[in-house]
N, C-alpha and C. Protein backbone atom coordinates (compact mmCIF):
# COMPACT_ATOMS: atom_id res chain seq x y z
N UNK A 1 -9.56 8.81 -2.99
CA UNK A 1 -9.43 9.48 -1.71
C UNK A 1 -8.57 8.67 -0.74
N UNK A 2 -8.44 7.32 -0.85
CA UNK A 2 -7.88 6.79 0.52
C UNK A 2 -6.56 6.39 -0.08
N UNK A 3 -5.83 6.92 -0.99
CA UNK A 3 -4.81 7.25 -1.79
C UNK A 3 -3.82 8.28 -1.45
N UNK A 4 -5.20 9.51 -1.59
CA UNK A 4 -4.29 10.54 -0.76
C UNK A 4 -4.38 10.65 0.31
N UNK A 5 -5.44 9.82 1.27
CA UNK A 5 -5.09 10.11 2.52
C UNK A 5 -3.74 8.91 2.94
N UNK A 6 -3.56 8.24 2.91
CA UNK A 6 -2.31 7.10 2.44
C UNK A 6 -0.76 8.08 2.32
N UNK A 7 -1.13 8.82 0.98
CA UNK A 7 0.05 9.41 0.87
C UNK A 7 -0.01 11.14 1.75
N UNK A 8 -0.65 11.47 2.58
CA UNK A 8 -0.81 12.18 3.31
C UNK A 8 -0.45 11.81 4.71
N UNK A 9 -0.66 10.54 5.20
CA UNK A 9 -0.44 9.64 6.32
C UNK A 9 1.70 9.68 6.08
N UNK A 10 1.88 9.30 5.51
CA UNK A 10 3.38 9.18 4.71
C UNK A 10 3.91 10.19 4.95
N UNK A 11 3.51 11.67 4.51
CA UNK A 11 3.92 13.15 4.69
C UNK A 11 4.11 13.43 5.98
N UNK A 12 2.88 12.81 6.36
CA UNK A 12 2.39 13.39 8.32
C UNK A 12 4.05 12.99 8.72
N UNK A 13 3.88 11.94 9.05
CA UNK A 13 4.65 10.77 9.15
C UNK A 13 6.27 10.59 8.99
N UNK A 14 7.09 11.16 8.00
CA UNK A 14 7.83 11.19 7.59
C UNK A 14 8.29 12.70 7.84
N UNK A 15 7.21 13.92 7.96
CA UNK A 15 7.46 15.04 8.01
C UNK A 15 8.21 15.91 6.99
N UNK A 16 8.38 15.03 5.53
CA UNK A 16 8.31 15.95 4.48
C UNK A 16 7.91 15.01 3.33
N UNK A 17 8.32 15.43 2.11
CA UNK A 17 7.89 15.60 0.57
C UNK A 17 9.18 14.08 0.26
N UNK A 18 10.28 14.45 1.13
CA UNK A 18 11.45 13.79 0.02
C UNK A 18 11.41 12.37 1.09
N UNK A 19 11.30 12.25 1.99
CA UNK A 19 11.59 11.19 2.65
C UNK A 19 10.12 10.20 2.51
N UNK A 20 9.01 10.81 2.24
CA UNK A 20 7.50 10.16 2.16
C UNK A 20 7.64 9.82 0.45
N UNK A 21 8.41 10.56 -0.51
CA UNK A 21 8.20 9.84 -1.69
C UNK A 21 9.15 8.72 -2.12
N UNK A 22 10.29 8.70 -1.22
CA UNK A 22 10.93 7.48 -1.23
C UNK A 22 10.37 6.19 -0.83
N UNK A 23 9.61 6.87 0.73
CA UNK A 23 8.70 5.31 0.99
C UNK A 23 7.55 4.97 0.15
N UNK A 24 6.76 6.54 -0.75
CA UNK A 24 5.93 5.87 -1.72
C UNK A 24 6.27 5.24 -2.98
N UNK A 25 7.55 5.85 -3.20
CA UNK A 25 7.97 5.28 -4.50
C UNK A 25 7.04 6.14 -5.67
N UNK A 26 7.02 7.40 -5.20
CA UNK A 26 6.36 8.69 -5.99
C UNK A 26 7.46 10.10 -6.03
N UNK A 27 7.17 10.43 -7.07
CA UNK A 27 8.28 11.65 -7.29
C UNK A 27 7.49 12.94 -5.71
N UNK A 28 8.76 13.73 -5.49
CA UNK A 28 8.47 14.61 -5.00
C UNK A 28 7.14 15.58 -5.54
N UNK A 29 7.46 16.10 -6.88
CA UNK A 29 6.25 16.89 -7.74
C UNK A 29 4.63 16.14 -7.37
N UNK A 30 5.12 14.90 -7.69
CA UNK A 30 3.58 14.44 -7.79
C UNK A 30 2.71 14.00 -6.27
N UNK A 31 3.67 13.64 -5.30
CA UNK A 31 3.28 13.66 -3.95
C UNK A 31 2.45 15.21 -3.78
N UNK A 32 3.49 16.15 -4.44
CA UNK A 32 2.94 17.56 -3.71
C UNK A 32 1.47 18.23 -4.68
N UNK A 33 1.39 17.19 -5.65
CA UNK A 33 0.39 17.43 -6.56
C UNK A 33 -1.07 17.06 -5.75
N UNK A 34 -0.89 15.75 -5.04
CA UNK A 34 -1.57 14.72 -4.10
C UNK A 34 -1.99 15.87 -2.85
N UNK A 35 -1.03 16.28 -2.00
CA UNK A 35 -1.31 16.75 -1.36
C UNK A 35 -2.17 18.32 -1.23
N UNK A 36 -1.98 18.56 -2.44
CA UNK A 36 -2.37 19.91 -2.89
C UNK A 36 -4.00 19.43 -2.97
N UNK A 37 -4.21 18.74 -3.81
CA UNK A 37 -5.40 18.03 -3.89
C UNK A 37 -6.23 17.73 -3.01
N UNK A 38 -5.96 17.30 -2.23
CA UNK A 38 -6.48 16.88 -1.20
C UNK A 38 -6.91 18.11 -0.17
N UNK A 39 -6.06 19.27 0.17
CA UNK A 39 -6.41 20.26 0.61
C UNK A 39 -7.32 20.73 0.11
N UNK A 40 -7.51 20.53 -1.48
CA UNK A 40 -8.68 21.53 -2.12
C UNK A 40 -9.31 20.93 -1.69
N UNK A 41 -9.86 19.67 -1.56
CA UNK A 41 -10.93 18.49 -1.39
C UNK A 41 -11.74 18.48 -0.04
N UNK A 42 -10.98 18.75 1.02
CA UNK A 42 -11.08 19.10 2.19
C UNK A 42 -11.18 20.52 2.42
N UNK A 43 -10.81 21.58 1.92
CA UNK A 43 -10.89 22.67 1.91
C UNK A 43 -10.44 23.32 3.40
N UNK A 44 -9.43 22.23 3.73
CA UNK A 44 -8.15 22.64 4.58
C UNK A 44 -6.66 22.61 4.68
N UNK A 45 -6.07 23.43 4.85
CA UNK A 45 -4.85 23.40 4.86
C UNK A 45 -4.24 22.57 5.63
N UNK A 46 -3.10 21.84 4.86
CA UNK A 46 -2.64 20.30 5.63
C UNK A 46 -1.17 20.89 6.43
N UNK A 47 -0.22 21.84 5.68
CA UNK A 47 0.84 21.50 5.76
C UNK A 47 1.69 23.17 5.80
N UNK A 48 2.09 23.82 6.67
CA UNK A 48 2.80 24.79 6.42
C UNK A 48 4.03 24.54 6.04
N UNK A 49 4.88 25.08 5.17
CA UNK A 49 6.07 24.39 4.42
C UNK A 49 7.10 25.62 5.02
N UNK A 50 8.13 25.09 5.68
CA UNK A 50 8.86 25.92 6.47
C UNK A 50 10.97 25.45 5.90
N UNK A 51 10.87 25.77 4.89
CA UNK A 51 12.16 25.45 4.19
C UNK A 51 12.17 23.99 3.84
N UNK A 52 12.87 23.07 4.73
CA UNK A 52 13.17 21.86 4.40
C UNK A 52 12.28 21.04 5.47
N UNK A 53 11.07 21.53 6.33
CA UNK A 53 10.03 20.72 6.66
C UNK A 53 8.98 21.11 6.51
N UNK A 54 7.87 20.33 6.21
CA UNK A 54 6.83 20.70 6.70
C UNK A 54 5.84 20.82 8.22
N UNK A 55 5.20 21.65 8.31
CA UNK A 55 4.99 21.43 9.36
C UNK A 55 3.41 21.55 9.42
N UNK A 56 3.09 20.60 9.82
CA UNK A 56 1.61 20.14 9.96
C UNK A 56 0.75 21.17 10.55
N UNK A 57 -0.62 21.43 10.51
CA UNK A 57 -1.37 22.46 10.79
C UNK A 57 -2.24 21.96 11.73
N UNK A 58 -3.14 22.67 12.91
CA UNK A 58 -3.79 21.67 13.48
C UNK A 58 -4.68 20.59 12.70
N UNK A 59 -5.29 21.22 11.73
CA UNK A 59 -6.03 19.99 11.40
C UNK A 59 -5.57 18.77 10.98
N UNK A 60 -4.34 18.97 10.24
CA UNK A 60 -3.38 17.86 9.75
C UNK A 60 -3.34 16.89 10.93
N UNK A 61 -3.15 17.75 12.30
CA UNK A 61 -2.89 16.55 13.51
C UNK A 61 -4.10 15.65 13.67
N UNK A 62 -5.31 16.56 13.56
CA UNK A 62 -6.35 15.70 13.65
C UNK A 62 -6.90 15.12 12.76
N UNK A 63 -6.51 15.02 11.68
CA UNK A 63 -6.85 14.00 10.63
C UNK A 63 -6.10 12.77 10.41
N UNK A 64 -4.52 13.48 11.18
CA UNK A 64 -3.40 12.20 11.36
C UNK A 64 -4.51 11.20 11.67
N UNK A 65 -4.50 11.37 13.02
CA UNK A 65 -4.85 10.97 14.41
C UNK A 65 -6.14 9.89 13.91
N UNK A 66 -6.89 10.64 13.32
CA UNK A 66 -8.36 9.73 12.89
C UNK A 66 -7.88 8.36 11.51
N UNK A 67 -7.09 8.97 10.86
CA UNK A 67 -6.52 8.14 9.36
C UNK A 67 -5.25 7.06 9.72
N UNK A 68 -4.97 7.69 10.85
CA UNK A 68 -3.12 6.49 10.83
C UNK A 68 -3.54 5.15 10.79
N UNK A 69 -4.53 4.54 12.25
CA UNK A 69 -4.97 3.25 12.33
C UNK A 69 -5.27 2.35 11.01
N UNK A 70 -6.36 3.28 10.43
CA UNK A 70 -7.59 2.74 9.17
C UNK A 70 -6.48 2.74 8.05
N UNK A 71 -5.52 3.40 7.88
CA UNK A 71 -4.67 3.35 6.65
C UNK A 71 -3.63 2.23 6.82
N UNK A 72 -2.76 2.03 7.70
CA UNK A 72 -2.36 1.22 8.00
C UNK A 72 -2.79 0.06 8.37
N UNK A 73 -3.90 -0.58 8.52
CA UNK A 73 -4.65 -1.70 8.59
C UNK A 73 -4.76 -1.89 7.21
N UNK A 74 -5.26 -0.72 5.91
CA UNK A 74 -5.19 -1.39 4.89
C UNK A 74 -4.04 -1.38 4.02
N UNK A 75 -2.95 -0.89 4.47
CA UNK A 75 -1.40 -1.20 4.05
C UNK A 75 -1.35 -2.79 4.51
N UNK A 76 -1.13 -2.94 5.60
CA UNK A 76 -0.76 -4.44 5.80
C UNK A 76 -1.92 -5.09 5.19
N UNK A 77 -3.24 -5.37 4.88
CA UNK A 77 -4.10 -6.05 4.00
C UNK A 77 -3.51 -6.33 3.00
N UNK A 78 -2.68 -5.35 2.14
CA UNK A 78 -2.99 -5.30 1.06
C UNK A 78 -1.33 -6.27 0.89
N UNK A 79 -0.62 -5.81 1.92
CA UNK A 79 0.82 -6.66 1.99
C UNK A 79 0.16 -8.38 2.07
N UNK A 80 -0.41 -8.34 3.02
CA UNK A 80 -0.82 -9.74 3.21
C UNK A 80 -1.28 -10.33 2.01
N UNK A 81 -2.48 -9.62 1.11
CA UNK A 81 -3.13 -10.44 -0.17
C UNK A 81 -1.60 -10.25 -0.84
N UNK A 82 -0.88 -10.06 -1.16
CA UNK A 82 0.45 -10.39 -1.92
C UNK A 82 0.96 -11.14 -1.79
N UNK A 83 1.15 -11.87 -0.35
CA UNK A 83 2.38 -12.77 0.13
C UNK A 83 1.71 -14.02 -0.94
N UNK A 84 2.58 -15.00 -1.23
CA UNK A 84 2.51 -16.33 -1.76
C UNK A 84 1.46 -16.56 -1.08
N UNK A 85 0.88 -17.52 -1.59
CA UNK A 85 -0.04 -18.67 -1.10
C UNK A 85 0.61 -20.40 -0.66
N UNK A 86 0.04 -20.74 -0.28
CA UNK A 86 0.12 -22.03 0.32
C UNK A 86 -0.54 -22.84 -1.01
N UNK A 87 -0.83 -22.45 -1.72
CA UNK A 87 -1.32 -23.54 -2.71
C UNK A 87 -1.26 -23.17 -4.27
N UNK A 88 -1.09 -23.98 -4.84
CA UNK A 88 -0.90 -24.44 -6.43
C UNK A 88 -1.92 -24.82 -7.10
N UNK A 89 -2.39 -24.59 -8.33
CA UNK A 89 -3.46 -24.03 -8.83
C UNK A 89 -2.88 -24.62 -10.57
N UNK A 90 -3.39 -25.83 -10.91
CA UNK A 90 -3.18 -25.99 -12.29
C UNK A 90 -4.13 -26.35 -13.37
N UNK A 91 -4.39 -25.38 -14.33
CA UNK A 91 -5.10 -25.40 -15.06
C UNK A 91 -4.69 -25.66 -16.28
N UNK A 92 -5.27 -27.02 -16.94
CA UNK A 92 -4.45 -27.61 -17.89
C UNK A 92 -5.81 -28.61 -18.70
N UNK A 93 -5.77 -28.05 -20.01
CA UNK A 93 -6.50 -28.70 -21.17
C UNK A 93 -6.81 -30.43 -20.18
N UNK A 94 -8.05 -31.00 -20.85
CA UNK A 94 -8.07 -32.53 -19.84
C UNK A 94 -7.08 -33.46 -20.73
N UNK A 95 -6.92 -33.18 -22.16
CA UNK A 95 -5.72 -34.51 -22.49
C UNK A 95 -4.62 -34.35 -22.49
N UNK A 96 -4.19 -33.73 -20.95
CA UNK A 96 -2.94 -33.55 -20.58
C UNK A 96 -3.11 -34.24 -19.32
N UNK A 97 -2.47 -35.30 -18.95
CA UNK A 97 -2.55 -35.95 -17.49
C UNK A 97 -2.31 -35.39 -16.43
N UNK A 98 -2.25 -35.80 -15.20
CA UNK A 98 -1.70 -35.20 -14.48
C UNK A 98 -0.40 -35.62 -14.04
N UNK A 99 0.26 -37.06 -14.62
CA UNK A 99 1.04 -37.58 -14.52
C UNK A 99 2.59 -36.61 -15.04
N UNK A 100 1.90 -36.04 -16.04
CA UNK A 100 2.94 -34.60 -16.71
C UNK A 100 3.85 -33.55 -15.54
N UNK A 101 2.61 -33.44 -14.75
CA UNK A 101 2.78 -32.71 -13.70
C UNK A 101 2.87 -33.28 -12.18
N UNK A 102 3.79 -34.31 -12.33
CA UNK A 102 3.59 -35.65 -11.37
C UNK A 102 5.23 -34.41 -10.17
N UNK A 103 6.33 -34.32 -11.19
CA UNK A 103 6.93 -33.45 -10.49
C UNK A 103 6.62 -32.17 -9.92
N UNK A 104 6.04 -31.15 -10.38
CA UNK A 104 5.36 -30.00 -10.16
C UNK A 104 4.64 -30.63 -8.91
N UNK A 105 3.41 -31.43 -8.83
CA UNK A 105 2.78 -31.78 -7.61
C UNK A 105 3.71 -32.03 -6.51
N UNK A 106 4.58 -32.99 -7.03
CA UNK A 106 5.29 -33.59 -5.49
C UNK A 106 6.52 -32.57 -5.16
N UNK A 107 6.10 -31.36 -5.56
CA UNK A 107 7.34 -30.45 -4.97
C UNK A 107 6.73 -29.60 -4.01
N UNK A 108 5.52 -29.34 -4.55
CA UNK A 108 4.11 -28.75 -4.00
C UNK A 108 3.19 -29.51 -3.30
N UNK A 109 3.13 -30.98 -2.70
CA UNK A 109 2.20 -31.05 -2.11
C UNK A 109 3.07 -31.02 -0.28
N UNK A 110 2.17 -30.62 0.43
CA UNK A 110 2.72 -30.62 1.59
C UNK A 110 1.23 -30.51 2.82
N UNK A 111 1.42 -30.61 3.93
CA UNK A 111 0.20 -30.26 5.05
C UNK A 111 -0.49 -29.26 4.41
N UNK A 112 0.10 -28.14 3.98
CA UNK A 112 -0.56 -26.57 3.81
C UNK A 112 -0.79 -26.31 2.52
N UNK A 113 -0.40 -27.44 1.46
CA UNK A 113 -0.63 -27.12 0.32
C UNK A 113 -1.95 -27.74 -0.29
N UNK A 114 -3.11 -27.14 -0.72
CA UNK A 114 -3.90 -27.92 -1.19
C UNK A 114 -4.24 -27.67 -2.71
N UNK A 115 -4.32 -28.92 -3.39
CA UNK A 115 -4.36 -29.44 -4.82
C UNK A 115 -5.94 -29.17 -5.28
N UNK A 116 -6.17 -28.88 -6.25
CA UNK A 116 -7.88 -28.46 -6.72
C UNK A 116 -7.54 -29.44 -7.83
């Protein structure tokens, strides 16, 4: 569910099919598969389709309205758990020194980097 409301947020948002599946990186078909779905699920109509836009229905506005914040808080979450880390992580049999990895450490140790 918070998938299609995600890729429903995108639709709102973008105000169609072709410009929201570029930012999802989802085919047109299957966005409109999503959205279809989701109407059944809700058992409201999201989207009147008026040639080359869609155009949102009231409820669409008010579901925008309630979903934009909460979806986008967990877009950037989920950007954030991606970014690199600050630290290096080596897991290595014990009759391997650490002396092996004497370069690897000192490229990696720094204020922000911490060694386990």
């Amino acid at each position: 569910m918070i998938k299609k409301l995600a890729y429903f947020e995108s639709v709102y948002r973008k105000g169609g099919l072709k410009s929201a599946s570029r930012e999802l990186d989802v085919s047109s078909p299957t966005l409109s598969r999503v959205i279809s779905s989701l109407e059944e699920e809700l058992g409201e109509l999201l989207f009147i389709n008026n040639s080359s836009r869609l155009t949102p229905t009231k409820f669409a506005d008010i579901l925008y309205n309630d979903v934009k914040d909460p979806i986008n808080q967990l877009v950037s979450y989920v950007h954030k758990s991606r970014e690199p880390k600050d630290e290096l992580r080596i897991i290595a049999p014990t009759f391997i020194s650490l002396n092996s990895f004497k370069q690897v450490v000192k490229t990696y140790t720094s204020e922000k980097t911490r060694i386990f």
